[in-house]
C-alpha atoms as a PDB file:
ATOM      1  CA  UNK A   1     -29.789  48.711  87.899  1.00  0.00           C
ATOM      2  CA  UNK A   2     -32.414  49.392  90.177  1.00  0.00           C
ATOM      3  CA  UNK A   3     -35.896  50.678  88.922  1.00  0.00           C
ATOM      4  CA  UNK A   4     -36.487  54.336  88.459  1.00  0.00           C
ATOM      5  CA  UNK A   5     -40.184  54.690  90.033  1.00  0.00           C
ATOM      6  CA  UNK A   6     -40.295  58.545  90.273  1.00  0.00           C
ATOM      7  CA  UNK A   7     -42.558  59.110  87.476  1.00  0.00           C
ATOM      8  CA  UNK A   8     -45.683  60.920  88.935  1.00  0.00           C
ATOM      9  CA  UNK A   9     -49.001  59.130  90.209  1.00  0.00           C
ATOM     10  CA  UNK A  10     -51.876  58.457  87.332  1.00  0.00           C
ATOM     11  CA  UNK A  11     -55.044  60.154  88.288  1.00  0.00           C
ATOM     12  CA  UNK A  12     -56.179  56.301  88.125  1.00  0.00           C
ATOM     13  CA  UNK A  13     -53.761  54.911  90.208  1.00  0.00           C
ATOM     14  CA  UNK A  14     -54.499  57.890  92.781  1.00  0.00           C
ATOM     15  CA  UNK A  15     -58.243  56.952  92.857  1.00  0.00           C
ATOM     16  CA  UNK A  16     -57.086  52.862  93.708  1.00  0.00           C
ATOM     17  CA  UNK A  17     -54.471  53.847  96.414  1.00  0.00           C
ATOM     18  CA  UNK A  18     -57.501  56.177  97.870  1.00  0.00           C
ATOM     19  CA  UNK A  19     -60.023  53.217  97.736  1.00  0.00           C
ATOM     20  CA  UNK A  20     -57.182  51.089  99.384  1.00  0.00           C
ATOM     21  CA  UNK A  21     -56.310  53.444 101.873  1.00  0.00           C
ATOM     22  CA  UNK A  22     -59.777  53.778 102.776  1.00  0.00           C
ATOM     23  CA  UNK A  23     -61.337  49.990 102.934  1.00  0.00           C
ATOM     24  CA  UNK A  24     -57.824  49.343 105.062  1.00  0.00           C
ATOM     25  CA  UNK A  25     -58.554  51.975 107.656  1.00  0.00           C
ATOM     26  CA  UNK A  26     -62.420  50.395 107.526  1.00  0.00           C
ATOM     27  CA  UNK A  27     -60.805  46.926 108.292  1.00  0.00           C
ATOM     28  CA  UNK A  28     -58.435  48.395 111.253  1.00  0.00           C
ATOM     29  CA  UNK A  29     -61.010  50.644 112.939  1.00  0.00           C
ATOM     30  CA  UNK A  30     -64.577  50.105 111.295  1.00  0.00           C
ATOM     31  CA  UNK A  31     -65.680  48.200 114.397  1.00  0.00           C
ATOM     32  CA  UNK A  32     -64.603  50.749 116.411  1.00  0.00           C
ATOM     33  CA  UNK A  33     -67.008  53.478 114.166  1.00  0.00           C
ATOM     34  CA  UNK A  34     -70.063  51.241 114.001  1.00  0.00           C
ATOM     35  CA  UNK A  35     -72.724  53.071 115.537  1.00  0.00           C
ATOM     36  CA  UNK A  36     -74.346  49.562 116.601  1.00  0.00           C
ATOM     37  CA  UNK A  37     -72.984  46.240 118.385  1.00  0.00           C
ATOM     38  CA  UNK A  38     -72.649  44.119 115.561  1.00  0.00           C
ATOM     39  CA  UNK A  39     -75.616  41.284 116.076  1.00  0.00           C
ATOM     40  CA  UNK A  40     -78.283  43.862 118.055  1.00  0.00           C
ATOM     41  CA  UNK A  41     -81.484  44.143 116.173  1.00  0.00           C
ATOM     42  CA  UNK A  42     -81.845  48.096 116.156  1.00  0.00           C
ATOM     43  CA  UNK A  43     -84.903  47.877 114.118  1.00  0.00           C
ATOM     44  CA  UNK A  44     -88.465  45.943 114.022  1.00  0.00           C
ATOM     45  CA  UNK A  45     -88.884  46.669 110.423  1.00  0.00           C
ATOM     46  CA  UNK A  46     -87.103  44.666 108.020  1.00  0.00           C
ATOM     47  CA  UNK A  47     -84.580  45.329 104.757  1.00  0.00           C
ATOM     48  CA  UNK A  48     -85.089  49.096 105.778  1.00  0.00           C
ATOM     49  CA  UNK A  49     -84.362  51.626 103.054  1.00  0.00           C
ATOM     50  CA  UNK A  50     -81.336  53.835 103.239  1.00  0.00           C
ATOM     51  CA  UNK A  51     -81.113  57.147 105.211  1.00  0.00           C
ATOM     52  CA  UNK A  52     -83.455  58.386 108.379  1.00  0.00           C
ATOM     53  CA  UNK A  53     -81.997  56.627 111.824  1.00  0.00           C
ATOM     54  CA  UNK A  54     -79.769  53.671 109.758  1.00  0.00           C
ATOM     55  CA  UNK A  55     -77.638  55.487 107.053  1.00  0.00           C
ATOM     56  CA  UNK A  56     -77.375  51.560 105.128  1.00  0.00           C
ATOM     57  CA  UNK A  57     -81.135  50.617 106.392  1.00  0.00           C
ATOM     58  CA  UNK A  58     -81.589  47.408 107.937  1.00  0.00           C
ATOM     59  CA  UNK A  59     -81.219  43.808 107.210  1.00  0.00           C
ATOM     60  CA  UNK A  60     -83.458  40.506 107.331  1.00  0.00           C
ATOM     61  CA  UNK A  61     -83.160  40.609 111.188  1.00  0.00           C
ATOM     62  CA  UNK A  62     -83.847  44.394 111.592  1.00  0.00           C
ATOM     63  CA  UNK A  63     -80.056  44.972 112.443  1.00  0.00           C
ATOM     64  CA  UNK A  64     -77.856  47.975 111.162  1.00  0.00           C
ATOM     65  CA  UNK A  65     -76.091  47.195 108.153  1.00  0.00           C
ATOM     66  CA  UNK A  66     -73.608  49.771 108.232  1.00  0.00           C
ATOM     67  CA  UNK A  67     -72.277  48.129 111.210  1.00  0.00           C
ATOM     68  CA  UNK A  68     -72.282  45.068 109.778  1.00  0.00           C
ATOM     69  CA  UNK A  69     -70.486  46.216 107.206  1.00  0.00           C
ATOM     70  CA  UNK A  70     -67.969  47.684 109.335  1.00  0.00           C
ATOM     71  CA  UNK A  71     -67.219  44.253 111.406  1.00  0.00           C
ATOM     72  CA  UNK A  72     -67.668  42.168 108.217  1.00  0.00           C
ATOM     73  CA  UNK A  73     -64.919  43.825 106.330  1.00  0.00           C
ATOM     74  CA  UNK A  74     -61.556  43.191 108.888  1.00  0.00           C
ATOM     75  CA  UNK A  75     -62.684  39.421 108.041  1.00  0.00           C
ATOM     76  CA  UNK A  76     -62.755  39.771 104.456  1.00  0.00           C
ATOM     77  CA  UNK A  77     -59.708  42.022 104.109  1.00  0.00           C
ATOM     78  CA  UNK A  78     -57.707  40.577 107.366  1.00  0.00           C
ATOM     79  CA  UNK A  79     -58.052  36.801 105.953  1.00  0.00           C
ATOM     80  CA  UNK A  80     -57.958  37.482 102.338  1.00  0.00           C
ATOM     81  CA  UNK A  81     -54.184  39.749 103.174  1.00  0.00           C
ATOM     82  CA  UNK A  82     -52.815  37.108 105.406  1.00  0.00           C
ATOM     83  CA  UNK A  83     -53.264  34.648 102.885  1.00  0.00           C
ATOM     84  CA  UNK A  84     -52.202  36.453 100.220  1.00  0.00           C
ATOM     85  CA  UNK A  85     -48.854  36.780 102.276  1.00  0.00           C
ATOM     86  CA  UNK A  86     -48.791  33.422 102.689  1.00  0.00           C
ATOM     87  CA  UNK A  87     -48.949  32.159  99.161  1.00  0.00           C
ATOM     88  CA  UNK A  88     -46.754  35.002  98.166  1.00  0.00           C
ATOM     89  CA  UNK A  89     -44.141  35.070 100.490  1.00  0.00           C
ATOM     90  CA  UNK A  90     -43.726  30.959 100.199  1.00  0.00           C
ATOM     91  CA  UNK A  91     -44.076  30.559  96.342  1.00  0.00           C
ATOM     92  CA  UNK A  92     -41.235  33.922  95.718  1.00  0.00           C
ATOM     93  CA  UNK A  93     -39.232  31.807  98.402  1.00  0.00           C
ATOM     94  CA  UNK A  94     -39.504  28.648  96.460  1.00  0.00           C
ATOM     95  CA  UNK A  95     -39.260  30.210  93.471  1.00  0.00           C
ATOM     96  CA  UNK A  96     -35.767  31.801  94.024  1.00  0.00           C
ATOM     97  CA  UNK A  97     -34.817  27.802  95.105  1.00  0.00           C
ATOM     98  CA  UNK A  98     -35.620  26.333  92.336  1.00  0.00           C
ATOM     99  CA  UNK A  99     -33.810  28.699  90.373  1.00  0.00           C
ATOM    100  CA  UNK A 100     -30.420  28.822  92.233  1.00  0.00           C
ATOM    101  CA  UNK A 101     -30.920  24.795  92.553  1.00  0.00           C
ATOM    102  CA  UNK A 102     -29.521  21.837  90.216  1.00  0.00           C
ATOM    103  CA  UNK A 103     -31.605  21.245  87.529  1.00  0.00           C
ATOM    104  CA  UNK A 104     -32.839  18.087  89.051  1.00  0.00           C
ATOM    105  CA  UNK A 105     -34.180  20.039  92.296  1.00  0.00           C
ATOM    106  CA  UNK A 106     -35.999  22.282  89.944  1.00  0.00           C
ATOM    107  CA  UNK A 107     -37.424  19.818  87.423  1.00  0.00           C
ATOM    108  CA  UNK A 108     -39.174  18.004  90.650  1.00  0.00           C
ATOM    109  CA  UNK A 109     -40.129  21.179  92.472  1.00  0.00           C
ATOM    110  CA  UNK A 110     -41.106  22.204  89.083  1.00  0.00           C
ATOM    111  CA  UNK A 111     -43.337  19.290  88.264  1.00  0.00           C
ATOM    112  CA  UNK A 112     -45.126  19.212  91.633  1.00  0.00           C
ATOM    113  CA  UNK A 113     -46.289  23.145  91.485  1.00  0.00           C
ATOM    114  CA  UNK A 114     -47.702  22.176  88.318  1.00  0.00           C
ATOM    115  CA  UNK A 115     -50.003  19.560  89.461  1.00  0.00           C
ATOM    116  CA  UNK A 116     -50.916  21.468  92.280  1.00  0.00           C
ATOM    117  CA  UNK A 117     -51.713  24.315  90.374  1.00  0.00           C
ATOM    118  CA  UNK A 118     -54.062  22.143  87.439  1.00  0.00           C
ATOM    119  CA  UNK A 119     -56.668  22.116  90.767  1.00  0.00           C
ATOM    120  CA  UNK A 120     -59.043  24.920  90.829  1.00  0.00           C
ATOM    121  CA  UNK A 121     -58.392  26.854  93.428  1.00  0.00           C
ATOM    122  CA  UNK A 122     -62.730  26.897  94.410  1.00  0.00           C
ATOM    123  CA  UNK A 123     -62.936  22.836  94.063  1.00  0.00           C
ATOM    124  CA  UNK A 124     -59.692  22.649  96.236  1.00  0.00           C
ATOM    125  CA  UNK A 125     -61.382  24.901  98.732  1.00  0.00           C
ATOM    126  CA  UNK A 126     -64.653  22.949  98.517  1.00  0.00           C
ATOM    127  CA  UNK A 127     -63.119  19.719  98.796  1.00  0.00           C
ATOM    128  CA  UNK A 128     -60.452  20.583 101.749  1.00  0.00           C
ATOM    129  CA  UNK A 129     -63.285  22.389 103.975  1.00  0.00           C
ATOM    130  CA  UNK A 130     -65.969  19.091 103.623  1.00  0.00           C
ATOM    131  CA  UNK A 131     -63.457  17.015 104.914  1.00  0.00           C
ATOM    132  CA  UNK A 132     -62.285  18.997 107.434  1.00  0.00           C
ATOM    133  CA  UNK A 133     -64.963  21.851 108.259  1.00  0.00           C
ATOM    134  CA  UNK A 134     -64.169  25.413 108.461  1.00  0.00           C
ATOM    135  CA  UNK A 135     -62.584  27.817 110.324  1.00  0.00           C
ATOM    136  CA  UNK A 136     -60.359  30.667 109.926  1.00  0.00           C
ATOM    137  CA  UNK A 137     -56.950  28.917 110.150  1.00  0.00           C
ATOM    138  CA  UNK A 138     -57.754  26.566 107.839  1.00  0.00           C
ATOM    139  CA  UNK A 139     -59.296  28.895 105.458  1.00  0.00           C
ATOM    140  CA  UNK A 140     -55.678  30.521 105.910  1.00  0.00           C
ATOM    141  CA  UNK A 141     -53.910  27.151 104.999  1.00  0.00           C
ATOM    142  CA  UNK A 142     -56.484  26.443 101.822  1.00  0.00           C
ATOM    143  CA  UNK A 143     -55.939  29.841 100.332  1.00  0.00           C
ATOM    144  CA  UNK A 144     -52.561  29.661 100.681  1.00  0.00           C
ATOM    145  CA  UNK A 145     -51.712  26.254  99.059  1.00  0.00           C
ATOM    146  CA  UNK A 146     -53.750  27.014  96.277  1.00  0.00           C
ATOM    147  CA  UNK A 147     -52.081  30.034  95.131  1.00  0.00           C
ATOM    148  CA  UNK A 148     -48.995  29.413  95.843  1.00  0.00           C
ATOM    149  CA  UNK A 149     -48.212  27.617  92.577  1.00  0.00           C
ATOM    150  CA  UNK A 150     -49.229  30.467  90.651  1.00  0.00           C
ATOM    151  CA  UNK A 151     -46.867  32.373  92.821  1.00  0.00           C
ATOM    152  CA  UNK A 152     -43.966  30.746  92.270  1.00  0.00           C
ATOM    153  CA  UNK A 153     -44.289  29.931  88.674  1.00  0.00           C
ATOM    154  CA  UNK A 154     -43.725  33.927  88.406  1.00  0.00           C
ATOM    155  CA  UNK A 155     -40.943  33.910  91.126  1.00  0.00           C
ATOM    156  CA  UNK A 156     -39.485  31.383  89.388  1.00  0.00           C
ATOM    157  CA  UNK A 157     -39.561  32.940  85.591  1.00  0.00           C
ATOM    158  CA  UNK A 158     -38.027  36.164  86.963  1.00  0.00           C
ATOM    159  CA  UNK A 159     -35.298  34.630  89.072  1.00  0.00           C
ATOM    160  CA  UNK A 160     -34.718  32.544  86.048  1.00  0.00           C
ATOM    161  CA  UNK A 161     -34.036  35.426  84.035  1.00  0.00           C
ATOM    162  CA  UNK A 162     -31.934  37.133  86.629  1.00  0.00           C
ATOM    163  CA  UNK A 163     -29.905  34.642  87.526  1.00  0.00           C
ATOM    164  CA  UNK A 164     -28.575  34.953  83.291  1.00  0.00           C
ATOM    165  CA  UNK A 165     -27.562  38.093  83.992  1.00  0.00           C
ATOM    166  CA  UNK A 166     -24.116  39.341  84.151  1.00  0.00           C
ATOM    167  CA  UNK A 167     -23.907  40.681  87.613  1.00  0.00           C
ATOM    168  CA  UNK A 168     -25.693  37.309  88.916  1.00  0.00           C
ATOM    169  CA  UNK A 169     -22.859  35.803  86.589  1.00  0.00           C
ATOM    170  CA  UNK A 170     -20.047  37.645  88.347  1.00  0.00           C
ATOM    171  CA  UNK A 171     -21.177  37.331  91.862  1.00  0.00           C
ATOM    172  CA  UNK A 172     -20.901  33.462  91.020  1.00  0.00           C
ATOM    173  CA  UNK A 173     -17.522  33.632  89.918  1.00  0.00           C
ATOM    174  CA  UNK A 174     -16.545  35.166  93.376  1.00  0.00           C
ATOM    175  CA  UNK A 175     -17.204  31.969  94.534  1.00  0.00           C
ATOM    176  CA  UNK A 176     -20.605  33.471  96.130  1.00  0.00           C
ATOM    177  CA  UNK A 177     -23.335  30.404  97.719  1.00  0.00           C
ATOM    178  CA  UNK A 178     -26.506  30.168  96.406  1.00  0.00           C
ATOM    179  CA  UNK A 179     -28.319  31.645  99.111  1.00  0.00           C
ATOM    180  CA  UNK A 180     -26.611  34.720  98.887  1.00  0.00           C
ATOM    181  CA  UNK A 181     -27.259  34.289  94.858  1.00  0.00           C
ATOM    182  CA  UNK A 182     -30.662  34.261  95.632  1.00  0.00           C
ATOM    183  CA  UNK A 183     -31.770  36.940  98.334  1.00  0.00           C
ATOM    184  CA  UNK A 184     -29.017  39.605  97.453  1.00  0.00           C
ATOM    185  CA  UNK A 185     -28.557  39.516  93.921  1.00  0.00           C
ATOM    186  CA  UNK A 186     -31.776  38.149  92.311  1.00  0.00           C
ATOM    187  CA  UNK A 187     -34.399  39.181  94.883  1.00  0.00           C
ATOM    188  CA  UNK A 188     -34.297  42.473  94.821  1.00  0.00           C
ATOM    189  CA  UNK A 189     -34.478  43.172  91.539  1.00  0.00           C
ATOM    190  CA  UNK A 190     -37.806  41.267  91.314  1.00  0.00           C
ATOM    191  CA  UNK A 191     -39.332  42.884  93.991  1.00  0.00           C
ATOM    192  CA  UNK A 192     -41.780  45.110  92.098  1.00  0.00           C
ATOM    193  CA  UNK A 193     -42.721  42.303  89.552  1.00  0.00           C
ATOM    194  CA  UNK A 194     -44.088  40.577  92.437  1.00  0.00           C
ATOM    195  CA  UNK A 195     -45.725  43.196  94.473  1.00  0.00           C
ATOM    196  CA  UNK A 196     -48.216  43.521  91.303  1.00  0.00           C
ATOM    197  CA  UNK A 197     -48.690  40.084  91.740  1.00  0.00           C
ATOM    198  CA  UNK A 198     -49.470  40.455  94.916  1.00  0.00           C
ATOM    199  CA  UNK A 199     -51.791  42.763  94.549  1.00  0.00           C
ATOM    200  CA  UNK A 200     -53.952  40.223  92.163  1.00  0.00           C
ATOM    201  CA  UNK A 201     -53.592  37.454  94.338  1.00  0.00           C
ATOM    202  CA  UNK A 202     -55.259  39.348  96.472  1.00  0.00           C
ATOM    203  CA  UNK A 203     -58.076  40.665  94.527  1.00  0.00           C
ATOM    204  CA  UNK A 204     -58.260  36.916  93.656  1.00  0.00           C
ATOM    205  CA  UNK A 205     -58.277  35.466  97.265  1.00  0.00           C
ATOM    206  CA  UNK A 206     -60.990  38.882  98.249  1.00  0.00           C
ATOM    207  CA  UNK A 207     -63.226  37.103  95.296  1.00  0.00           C
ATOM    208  CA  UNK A 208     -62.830  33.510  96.518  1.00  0.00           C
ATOM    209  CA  UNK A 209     -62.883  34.219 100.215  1.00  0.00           C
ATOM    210  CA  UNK A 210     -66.665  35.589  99.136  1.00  0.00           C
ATOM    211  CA  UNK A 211     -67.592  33.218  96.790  1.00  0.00           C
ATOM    212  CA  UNK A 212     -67.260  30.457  99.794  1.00  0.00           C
ATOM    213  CA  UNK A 213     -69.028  32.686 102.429  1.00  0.00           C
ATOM    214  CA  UNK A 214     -71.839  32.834  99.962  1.00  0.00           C
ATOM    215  CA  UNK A 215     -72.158  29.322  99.861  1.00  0.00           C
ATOM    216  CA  UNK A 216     -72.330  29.286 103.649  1.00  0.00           C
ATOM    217  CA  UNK A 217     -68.645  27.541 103.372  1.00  0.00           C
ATOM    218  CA  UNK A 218     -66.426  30.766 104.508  1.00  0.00           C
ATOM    219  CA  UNK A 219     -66.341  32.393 107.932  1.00  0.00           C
ATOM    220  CA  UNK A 220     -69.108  31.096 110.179  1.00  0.00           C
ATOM    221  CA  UNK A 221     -71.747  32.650 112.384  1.00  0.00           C
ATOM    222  CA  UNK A 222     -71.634  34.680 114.688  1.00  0.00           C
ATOM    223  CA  UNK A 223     -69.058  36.027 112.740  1.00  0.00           C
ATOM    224  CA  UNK A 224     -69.530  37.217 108.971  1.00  0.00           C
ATOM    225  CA  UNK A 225     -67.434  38.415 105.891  1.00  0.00           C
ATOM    226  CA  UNK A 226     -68.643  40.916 103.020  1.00  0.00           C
ATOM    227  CA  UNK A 227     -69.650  37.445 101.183  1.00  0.00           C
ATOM    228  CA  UNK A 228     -71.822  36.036 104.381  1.00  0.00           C
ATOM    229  CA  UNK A 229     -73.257  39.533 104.305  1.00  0.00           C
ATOM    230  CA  UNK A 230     -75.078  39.178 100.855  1.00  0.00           C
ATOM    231  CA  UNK A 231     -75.751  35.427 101.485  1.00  0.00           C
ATOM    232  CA  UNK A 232     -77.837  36.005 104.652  1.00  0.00           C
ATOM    233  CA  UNK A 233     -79.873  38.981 102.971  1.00  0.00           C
ATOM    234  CA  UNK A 234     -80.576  37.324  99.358  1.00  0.00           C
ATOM    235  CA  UNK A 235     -83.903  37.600  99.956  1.00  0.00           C
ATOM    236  CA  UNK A 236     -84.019  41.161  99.613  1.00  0.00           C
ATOM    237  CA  UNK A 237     -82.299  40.793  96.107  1.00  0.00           C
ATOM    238  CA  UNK A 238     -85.995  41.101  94.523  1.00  0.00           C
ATOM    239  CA  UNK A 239     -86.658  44.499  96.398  1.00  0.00           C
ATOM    240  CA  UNK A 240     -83.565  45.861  95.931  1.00  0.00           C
ATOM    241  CA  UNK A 241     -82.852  46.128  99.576  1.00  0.00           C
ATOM    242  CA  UNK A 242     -79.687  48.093 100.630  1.00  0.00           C
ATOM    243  CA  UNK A 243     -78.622  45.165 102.932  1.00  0.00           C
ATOM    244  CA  UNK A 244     -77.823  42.896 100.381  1.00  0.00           C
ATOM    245  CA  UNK A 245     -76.233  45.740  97.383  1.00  0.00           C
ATOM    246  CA  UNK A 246     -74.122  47.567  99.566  1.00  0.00           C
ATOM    247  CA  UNK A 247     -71.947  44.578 100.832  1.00  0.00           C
ATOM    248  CA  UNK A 248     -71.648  43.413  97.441  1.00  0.00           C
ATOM    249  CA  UNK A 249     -70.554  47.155  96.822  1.00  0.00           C
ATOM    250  CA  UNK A 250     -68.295  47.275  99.167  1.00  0.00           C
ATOM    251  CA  UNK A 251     -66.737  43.780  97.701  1.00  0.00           C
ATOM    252  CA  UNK A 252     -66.666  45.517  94.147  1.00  0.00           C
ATOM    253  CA  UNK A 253     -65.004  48.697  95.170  1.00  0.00           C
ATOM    254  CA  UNK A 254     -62.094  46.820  97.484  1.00  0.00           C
ATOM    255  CA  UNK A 255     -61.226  44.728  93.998  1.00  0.00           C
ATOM    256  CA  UNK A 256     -61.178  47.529  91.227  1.00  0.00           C
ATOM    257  CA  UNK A 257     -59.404  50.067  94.477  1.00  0.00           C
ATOM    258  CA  UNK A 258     -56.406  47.206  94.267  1.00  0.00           C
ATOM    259  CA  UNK A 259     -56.865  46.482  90.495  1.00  0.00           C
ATOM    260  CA  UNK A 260     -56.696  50.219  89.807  1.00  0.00           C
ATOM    261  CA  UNK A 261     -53.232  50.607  92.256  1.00  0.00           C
ATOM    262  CA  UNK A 262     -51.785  47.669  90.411  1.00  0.00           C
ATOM    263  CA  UNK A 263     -52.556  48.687  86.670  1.00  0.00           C
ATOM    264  CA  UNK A 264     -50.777  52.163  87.797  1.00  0.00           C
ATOM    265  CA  UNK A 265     -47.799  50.127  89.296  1.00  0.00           C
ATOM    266  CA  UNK A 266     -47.204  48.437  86.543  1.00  0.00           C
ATOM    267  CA  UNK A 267     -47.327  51.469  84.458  1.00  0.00           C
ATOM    268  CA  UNK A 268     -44.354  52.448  86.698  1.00  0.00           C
ATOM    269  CA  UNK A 269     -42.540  49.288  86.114  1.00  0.00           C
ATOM    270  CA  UNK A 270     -43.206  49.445  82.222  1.00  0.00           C
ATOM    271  CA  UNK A 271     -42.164  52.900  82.087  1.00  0.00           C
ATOM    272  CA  UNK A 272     -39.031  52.713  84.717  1.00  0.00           C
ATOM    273  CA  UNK A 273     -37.505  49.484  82.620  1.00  0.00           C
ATOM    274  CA  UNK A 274     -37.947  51.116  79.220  1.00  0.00           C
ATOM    275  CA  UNK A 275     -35.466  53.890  80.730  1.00  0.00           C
ATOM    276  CA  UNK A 276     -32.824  51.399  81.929  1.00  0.00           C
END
């Protein structure tokens, strides 16, 4: 029985889908707003205070941090969705495998996603990017592998579950394959399970993606993240200087805007399976 997911928005969960809404139009057309070409120096006058000519003031260079702002957050929200697709989409895939598979298949599938996942995900990241330097793709690939355990250890539990089931158990006795098992009958009834997931795997990937571009290990010059943007302007921590709070800000806001959406979709889910 399909979920029921009419019940009306939470005033929460209307505040995260606005904060959502809003950081993704940012990421799809903030370099188009900026009022400044991203690397000009607009000012001689350093860590300028908010307001007057530069609405964000300036940063350590004298340029506009508004429109820094604006560039730097397509990289942080463009790489940290992509690989959140990636590590979702291949660990739900995997996940309905194992679970359709012989028990053999899944023991060793199984087994392997746990080692993988007993790395943490930063000393992965750290390790993979000194021995092979970094760059978006491969920031992509890290990212990826690393949550994709976690991923499918959920897929994997639900399709588990599912598969029990009676319809799952009748389909089967139609002489149905596994494949069709697995993407007609089990998959879409663990759809919304996983989109929450999603949703933290994201606000996880958003906080790792700026951990490493603090540590100078995330996107590279000329080119800068939300995380590269309070790295290069730490200076102006002791003065409070707008060029260094408002990126991490803007970091802050992204990650309670999804954790906000996905507390008030799982709300939904909670209160749509207590009905069936």
């Amino acid at each position: 029985m399909p979920f029921n997911l009419t019940r009306p928005p939470s005033a929460t969960g209307l505040i995260g889908l606005a904060l959502v809404l809003f950081w993704l139009f940012v990421a799809l057309f903030g370099s188009l707003l900026a009022p400044h070409p991203v690397g000009e120096i607009v000012a001689y006058d350093v860590f300028e205070p908010t307001g007057g000519a530069y609405l964000l003031g300036t940063d350590y260079l004298g340029r506009d941090v508004l429109s820094r702002i604006l560039h730097g957050a397509r990289f942080t929200i463009g790489l940290a969705l992509v690989a959140a697709l990636l590590a979702g989409l291949t660990g739900t895939a995997l996940g309905l495998f194992a679970a359709v598979s012989p028990r053999w298949l899944d023991e060793t599938l199984s087994r392997f996603m746990d080692a993988l996942i007993s790395i943490p995900s930063k000393i992965f990241a750290l390790v993979m990017i000194a021995a092979f330097d970094s760059s978006a793709l491969l920031l992509l690939l890290i990212i990826g592998i690393a949550y994709t355990p976690g991923c499918y250890r959920i897929a994997r539990s639900l399709a588990v579950n599912l598969n029990a089931m009676e319809f799952v158990l009748v389909a089967r006795a139609r002489g149905e394959g596994r494949l069709y098992l697995a993407w007609v009958e089990v998959l879409p009834n663990m759809i919304h399970p996983m989109l929450a997931d999603f949703g933290l795997r994201f606000v996880y990937v958003v906080l790792l993606l700026s951990s490493l571009s603090f540590l100078g290990l995330g996107v590279q010059p000329p080119d800068a993240d939300l995380g590269s943007l309070v790295r290069e302007n730490i200076s102006g921590l002791a003065e409070g200087a707008p060029a260094v709070l408002m990126p991490a800000l803007a970091i802050a806001t992204i990650t309670i805007g999804v954790n906000l959406l996905i507390d008030s979709l799982r709300g939904k889910i909670r209160h749509a399976a207590g009905e069936v």
